[in-house]
N, C-alpha and C. Protein backbone atom coordinates (compact mmCIF):
# COMPACT_ATOMS: atom_id res chain seq x y z
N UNK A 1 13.96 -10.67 2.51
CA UNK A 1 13.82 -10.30 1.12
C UNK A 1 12.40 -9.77 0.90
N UNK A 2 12.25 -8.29 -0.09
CA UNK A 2 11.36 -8.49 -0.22
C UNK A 2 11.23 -7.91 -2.21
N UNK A 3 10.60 -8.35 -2.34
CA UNK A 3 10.25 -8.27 -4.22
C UNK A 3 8.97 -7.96 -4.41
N UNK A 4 8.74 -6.47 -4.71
CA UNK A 4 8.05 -5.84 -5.80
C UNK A 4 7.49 -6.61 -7.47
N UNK A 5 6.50 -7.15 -7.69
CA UNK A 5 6.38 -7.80 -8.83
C UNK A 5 4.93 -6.76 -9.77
N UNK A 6 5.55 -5.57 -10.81
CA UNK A 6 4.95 -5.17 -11.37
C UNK A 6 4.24 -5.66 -12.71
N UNK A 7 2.44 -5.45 -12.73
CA UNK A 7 2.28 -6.32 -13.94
C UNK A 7 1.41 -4.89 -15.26
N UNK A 8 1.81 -5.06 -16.14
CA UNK A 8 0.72 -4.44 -17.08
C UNK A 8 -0.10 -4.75 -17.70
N UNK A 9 -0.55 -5.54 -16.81
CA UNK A 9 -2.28 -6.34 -16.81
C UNK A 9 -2.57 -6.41 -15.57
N UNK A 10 -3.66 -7.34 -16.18
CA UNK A 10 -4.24 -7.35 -14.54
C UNK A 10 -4.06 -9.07 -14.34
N UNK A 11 -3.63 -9.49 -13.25
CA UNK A 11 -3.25 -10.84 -12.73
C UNK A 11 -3.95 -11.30 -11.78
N UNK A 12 -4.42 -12.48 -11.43
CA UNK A 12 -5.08 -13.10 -9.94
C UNK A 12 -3.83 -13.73 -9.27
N UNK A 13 -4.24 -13.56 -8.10
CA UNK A 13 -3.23 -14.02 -6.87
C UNK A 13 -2.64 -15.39 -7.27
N UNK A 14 -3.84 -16.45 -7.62
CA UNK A 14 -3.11 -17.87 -7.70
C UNK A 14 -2.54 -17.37 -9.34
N UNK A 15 -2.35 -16.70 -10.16
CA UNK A 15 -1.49 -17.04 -11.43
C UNK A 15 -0.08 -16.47 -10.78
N UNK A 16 0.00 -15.36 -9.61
CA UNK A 16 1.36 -14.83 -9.77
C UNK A 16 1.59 -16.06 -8.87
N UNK A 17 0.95 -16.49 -7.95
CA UNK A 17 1.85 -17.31 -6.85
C UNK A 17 1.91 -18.60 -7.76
N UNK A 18 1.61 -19.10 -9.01
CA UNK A 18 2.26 -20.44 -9.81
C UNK A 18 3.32 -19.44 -10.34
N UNK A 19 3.42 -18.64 -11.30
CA UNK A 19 4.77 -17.75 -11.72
C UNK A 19 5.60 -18.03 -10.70
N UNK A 20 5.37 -17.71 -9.79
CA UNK A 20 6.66 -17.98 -8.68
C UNK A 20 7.49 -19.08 -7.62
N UNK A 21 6.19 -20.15 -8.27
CA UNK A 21 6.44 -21.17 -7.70
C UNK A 21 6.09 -21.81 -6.61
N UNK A 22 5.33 -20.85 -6.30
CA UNK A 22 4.38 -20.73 -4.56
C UNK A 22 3.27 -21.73 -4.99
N UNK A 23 2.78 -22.95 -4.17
CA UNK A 23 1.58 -23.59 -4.78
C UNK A 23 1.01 -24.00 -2.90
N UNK A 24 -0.19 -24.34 -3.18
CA UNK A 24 -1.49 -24.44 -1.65
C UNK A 24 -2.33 -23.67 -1.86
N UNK A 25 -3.11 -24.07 -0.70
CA UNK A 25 -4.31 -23.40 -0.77
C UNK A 25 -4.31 -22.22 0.13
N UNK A 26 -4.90 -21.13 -0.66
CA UNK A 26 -4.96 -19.39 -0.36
C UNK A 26 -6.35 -19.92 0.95
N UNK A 27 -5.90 -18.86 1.99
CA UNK A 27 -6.59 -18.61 3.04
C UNK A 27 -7.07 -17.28 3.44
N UNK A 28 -7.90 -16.85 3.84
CA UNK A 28 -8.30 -15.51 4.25
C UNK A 28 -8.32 -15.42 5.26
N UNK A 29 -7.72 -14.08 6.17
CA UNK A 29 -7.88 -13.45 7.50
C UNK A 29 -9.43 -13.36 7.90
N UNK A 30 -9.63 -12.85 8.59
CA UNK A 30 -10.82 -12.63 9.24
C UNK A 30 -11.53 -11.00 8.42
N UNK A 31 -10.66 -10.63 7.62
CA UNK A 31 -10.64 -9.25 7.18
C UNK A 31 -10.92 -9.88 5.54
N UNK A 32 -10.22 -10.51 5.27
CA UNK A 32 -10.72 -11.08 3.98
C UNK A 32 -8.96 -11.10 3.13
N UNK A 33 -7.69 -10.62 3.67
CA UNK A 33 -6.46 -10.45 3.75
C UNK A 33 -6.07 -12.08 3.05
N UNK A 34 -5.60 -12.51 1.76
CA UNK A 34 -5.16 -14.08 1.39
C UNK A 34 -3.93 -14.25 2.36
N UNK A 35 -3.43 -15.18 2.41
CA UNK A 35 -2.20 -15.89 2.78
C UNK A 35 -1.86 -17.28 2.90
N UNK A 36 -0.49 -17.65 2.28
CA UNK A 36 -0.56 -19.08 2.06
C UNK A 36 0.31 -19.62 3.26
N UNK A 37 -0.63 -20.14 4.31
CA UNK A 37 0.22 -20.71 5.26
C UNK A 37 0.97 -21.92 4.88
N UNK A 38 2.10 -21.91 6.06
CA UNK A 38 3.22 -23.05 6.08
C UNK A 38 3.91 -22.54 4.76
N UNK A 39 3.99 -21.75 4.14
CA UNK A 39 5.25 -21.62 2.73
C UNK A 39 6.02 -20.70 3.34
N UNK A 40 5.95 -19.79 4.52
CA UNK A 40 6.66 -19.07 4.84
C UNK A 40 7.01 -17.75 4.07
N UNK A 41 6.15 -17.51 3.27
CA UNK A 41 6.33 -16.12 2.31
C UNK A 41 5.28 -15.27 2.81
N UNK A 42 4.93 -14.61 3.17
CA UNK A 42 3.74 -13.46 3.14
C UNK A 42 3.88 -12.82 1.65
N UNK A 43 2.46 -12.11 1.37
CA UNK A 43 1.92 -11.59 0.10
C UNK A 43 1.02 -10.06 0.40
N UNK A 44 1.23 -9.27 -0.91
CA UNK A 44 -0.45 -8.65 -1.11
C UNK A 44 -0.45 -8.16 -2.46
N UNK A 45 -1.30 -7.60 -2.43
CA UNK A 45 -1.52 -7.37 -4.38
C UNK A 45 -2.11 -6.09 -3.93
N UNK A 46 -1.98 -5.80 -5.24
CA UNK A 46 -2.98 -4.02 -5.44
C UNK A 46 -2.78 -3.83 -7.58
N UNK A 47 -4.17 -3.26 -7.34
CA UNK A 47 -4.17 -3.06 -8.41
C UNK A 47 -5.22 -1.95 -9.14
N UNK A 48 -4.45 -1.17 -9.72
CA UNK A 48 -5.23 0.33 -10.19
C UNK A 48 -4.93 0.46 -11.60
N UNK A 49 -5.91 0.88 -12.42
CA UNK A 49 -5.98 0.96 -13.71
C UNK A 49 -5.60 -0.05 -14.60
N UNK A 50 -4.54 0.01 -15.33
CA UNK A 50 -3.82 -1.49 -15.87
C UNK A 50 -3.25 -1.89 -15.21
N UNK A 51 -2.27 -1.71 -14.31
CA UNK A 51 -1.47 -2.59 -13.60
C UNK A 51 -2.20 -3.55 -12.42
N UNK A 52 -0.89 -4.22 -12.28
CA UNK A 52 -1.24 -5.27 -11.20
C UNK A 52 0.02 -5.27 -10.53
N UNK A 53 -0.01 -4.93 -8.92
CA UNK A 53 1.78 -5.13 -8.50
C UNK A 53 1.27 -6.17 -7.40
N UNK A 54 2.08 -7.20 -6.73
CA UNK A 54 2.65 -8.03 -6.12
C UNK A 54 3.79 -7.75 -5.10
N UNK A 55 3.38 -7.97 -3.57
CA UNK A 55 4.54 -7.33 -2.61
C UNK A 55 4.64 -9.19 -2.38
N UNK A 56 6.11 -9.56 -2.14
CA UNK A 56 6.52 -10.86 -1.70
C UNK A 56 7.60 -10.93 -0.59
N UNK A 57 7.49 -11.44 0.97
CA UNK A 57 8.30 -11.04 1.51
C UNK A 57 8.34 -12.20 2.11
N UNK A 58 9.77 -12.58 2.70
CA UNK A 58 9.77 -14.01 3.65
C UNK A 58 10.28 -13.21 4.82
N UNK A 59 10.02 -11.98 5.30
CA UNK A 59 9.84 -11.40 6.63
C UNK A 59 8.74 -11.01 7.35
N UNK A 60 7.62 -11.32 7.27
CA UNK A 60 6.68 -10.89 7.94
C UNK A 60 5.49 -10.49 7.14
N UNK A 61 4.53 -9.88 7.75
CA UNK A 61 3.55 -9.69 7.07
C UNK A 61 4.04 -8.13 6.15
N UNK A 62 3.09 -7.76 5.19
CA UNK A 62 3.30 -6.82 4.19
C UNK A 62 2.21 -6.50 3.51
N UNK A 63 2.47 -4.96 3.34
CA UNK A 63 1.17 -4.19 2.35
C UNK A 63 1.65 -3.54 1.53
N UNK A 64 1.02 -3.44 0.31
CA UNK A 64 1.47 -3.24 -0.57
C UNK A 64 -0.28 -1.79 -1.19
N UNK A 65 0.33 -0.66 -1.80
CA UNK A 65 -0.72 0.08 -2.26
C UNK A 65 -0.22 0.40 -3.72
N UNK A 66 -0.85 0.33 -4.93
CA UNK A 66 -0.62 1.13 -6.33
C UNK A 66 -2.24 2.13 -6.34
N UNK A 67 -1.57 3.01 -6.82
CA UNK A 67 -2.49 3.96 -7.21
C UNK A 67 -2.41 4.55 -8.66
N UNK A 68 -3.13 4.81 -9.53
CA UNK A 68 -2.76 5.66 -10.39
C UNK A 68 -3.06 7.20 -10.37
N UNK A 69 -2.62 8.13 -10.20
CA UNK A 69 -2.09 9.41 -9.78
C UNK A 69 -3.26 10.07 -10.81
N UNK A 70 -4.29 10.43 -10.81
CA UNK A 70 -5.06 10.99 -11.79
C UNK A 70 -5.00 12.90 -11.85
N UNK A 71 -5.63 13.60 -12.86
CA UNK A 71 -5.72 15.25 -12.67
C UNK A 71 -6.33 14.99 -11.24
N UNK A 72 -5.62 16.70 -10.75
CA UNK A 72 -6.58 17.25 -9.19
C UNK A 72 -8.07 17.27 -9.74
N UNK A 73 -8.49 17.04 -8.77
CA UNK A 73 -10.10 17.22 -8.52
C UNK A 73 -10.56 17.85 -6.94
N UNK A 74 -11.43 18.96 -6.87
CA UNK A 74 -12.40 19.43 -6.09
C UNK A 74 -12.33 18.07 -5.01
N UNK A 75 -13.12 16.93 -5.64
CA UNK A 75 -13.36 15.43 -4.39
C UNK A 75 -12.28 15.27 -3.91
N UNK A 76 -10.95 14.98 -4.26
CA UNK A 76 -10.10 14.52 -3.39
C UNK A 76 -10.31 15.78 -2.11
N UNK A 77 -10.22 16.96 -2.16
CA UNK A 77 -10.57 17.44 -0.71
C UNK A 77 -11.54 17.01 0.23
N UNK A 78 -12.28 16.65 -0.61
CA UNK A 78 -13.56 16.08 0.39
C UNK A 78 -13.08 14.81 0.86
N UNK A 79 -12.75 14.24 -0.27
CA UNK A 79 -12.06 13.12 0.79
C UNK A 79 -10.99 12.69 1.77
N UNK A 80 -10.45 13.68 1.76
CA UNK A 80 -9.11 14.07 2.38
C UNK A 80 -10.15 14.13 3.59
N UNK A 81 -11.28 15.29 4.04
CA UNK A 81 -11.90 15.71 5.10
C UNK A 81 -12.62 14.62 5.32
N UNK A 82 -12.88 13.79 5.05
CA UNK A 82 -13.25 12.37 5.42
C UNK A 82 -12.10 11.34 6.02
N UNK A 83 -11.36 10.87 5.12
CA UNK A 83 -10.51 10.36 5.40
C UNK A 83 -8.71 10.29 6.40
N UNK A 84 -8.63 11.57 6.24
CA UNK A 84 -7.28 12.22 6.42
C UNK A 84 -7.61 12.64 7.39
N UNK A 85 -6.12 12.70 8.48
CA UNK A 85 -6.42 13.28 9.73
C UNK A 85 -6.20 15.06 9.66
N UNK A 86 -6.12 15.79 10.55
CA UNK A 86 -6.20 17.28 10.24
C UNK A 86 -4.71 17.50 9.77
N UNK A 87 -3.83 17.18 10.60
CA UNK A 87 -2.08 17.57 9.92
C UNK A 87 -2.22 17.20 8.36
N UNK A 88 -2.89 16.11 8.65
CA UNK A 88 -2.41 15.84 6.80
C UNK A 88 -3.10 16.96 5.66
N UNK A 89 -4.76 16.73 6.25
CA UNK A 89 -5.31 17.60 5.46
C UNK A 89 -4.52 18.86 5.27
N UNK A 90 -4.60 19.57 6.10
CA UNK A 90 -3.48 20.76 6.46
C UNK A 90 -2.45 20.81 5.56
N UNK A 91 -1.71 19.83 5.19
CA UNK A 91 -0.45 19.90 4.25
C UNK A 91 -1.17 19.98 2.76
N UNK A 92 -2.10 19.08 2.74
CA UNK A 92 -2.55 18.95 1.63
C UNK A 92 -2.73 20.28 1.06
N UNK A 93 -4.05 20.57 1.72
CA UNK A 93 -5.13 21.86 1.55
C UNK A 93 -3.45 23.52 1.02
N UNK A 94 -2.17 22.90 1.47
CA UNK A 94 -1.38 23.88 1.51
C UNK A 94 -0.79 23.92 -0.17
N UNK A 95 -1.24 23.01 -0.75
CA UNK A 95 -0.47 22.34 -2.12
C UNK A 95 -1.36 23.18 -3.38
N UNK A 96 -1.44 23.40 -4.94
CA UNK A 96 -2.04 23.24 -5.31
C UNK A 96 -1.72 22.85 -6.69
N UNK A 97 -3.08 22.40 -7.67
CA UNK A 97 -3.12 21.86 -8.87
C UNK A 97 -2.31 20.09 -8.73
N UNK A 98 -1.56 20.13 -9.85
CA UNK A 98 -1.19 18.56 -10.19
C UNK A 98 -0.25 18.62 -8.88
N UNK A 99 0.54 18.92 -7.87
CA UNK A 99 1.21 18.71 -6.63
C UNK A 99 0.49 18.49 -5.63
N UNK A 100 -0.87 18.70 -5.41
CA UNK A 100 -1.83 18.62 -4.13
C UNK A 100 -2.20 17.12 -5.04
N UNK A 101 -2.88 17.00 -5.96
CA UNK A 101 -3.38 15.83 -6.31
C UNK A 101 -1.34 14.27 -6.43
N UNK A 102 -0.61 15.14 -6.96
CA UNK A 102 0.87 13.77 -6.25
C UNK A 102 0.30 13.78 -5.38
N UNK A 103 0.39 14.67 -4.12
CA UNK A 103 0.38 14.36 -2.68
C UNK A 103 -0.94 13.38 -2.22
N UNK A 104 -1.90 13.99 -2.27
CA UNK A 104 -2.96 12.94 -2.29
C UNK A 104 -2.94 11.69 -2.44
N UNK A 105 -2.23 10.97 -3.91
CA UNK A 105 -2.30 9.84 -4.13
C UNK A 105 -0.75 9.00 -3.44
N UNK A 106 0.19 9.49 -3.03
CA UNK A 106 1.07 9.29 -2.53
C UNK A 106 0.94 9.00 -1.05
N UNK A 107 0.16 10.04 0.08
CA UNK A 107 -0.65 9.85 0.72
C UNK A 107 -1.57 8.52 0.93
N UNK A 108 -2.10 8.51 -0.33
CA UNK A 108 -3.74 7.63 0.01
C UNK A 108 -2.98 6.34 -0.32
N UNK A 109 -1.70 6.04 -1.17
CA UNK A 109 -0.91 4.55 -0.64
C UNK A 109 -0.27 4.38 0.19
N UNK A 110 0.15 5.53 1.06
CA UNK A 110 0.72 4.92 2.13
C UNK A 110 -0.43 4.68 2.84
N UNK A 111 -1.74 5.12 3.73
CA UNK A 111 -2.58 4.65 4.48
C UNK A 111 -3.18 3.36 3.78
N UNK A 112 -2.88 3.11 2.94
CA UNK A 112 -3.84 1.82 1.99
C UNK A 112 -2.75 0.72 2.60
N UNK A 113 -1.52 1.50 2.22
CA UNK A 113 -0.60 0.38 2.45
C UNK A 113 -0.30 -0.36 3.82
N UNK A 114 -0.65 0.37 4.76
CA UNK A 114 -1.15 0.11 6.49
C UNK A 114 -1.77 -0.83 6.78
N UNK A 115 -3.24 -0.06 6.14
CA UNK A 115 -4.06 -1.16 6.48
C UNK A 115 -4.35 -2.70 5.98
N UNK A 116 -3.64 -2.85 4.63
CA UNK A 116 -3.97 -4.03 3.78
C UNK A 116 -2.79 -4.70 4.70
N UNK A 117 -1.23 -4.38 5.46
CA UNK A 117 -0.17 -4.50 6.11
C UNK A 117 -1.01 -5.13 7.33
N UNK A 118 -2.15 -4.63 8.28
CA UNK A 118 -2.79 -5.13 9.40
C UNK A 118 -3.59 -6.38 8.68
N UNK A 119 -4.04 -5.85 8.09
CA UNK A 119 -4.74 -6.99 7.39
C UNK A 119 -7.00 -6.69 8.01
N UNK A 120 -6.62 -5.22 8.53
CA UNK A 120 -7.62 -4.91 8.50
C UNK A 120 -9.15 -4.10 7.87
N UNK A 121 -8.33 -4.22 6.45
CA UNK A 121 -8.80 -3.38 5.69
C UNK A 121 -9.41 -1.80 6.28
N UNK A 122 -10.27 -1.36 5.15
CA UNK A 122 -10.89 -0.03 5.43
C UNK A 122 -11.30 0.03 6.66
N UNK A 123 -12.37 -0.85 7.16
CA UNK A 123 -12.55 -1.20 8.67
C UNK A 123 -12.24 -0.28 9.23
N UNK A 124 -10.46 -0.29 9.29
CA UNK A 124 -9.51 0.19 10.72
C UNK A 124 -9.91 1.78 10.43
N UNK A 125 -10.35 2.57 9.42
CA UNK A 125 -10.50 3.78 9.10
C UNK A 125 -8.96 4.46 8.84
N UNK A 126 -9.27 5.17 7.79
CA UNK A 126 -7.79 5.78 7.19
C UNK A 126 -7.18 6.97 8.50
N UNK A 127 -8.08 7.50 9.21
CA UNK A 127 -7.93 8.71 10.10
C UNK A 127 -7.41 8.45 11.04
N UNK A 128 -7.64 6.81 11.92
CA UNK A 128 -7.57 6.57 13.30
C UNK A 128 -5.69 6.15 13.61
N UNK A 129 -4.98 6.77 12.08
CA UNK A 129 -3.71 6.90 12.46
C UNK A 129 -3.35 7.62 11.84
N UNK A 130 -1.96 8.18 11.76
CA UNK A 130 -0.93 9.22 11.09
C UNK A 130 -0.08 8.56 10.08
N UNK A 131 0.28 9.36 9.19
CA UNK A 131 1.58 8.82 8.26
C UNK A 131 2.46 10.35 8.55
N UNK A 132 3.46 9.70 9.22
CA UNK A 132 4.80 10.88 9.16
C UNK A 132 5.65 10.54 7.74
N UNK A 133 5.21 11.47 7.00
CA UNK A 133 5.96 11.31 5.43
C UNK A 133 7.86 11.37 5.54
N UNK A 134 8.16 11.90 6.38
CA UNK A 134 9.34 12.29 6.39
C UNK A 134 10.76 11.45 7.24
N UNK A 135 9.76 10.57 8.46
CA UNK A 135 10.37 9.34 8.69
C UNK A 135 9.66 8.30 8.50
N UNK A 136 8.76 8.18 7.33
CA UNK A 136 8.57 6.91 7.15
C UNK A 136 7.67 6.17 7.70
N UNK A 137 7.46 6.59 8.67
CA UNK A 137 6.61 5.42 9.89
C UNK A 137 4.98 6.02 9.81
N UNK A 138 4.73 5.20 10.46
CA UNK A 138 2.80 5.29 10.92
C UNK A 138 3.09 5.37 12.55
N UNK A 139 2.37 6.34 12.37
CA UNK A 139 1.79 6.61 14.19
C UNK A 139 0.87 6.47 14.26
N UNK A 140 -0.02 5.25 14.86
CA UNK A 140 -0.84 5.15 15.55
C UNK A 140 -1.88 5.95 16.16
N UNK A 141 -2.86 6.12 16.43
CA UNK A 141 -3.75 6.70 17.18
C UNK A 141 -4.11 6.48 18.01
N UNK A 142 -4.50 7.16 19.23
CA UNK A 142 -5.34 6.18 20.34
C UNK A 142 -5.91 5.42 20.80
N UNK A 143 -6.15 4.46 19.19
CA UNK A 143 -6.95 3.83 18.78
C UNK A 143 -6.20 2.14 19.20
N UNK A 144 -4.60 2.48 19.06
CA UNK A 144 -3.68 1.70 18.96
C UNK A 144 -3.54 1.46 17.71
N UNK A 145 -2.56 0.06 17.43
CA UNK A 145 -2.21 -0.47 15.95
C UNK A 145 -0.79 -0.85 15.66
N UNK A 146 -0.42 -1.46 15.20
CA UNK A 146 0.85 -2.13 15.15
C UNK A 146 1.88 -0.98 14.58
N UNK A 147 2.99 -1.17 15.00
CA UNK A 147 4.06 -0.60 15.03
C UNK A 147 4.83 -0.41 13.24
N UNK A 148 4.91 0.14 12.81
CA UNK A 148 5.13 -0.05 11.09
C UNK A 148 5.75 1.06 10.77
N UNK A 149 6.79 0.89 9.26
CA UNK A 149 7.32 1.77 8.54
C UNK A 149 6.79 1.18 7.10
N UNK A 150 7.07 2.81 6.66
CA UNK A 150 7.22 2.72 5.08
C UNK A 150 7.41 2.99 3.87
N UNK A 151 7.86 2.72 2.74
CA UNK A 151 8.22 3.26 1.69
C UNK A 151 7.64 3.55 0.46
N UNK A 152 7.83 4.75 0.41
CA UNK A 152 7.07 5.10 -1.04
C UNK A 152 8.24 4.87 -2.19
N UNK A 153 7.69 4.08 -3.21
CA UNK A 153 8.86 3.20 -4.51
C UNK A 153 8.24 3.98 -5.49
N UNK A 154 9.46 3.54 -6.28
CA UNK A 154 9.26 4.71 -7.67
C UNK A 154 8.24 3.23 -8.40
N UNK A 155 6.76 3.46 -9.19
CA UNK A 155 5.87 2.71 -9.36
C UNK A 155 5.69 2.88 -10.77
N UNK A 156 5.18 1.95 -11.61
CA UNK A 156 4.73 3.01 -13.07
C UNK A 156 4.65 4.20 -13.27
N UNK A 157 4.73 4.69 -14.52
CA UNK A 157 5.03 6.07 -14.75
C UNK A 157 3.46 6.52 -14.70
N UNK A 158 3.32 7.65 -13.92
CA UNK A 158 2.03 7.89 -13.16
C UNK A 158 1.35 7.18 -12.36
N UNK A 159 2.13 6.28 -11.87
CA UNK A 159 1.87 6.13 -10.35
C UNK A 159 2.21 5.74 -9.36
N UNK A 160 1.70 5.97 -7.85
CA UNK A 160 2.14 6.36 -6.71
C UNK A 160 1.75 4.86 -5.67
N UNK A 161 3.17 4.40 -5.68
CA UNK A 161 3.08 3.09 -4.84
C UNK A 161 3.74 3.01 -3.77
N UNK A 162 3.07 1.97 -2.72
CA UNK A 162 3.99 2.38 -0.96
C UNK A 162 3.86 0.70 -0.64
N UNK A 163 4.86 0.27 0.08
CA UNK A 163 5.22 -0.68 1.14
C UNK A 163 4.96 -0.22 2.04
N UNK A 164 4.47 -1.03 3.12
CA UNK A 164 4.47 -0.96 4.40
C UNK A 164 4.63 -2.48 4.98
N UNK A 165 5.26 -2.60 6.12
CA UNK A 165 6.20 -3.69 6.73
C UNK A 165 6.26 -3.33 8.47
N UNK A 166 6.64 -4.23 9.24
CA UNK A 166 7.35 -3.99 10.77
C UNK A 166 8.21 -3.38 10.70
N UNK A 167 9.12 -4.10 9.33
CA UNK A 167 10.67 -3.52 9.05
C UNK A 167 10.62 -3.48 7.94
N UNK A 168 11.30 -2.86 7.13
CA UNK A 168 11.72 -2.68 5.93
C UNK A 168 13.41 -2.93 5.35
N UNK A 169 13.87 -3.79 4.81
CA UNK A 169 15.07 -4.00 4.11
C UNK A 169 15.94 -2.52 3.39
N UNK A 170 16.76 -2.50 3.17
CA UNK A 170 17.45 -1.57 2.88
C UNK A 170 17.36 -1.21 1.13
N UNK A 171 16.96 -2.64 0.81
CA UNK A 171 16.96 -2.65 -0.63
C UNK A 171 15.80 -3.74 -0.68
N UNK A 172 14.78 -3.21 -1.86
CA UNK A 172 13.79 -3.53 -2.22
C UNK A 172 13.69 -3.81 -3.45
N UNK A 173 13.59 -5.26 -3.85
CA UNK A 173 13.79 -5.61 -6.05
C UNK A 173 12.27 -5.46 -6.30
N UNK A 174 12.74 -4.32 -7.55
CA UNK A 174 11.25 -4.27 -8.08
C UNK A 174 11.47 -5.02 -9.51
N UNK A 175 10.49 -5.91 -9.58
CA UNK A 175 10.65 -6.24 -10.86
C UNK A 175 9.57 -6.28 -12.08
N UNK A 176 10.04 -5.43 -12.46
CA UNK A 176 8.84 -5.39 -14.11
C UNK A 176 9.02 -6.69 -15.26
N UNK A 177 7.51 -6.81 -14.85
CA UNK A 177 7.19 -7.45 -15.92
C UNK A 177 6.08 -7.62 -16.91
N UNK A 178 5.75 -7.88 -18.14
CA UNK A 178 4.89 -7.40 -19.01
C UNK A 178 3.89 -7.85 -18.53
């Protein structure tokens, strides 16, 4: 199972995990990644502008990215050439106005959604792998990195949210709540 928990506020980890019934003490990875061992649920949060979303899965570990989708801007190229590997840039750089800036932020949650998924944050660098948009998955770099797929979900209206997982379920509950 895994459940999407959208908020239009902003929430801390221990209020959604009492909402849900989840109670212990939050632990951090070595990356700084929470998780409540022995409950058997994995978690992650993200949160951009007003919202607050919540990924909850009793399969494995999970990342979760919200973005809010802002006007194109000049910087996102630059950061694309920072961040983004050349194929991507390449697609990007091929787009323009409010469709290069979707892509961008659609983009920049699925690599968010990777790495918060390793649990290695920024660290791992957004470049030192691929996102194949079209099956879903992360390819790795030479760099190595765990094996992963993922999904981009329909997220608040203006914005661009991704799962990432080992595996992914066929069906994903998103649930809104105020």
């Amino acid at each position: 199972m895994i459940r999407i928990c959208l908020y239009q506020k902003p929430l801390a980890v221990t209020d959604f995990l009492k909402e849900i019934g989840l109670n212990g003490e939050i632990q951090k990875g070595p990356f700084g990644k929470p998780s409540l061992p022995g409950s058997g649920y994995y978690f992650n949060k993200s949160d951009s502008g007003s919202c607050t979303a919540f990924a909850l899965s009793d399969e494995g570990e999970i990342g979760l990215d919200l973005q809010m989708v802002l006007p194109y801007k000049e910087r996102y190229d630059r950061l694309a050439e920072r961040f983004f590997r050349p194929e991507e840039r390449s697609l990007l750089l091929s787009l323009e106005g409010q469709a290069r800036a979707d892509f961008f932020f659609r983009l920049w949650t699925v690599k968010e959604s990777y790495i918060k998924f390793t649990g290695r944050g920024l660290g791992e660098g957004l470049d030192t792998f691929a996102a194949d948009l079209s099956a879903g998955r992360i390819l790795p770099g030479k760099e190595g990195g765990p094996f992963a797929v993922f999904r981009i979900l329909e997220g608040p209206a203006g914005y661009a949210m991704c799962v990432c997982a080992s595996s992914l379920p066929d069906h994903i509950e998103i649930v809104r709540r105020a």
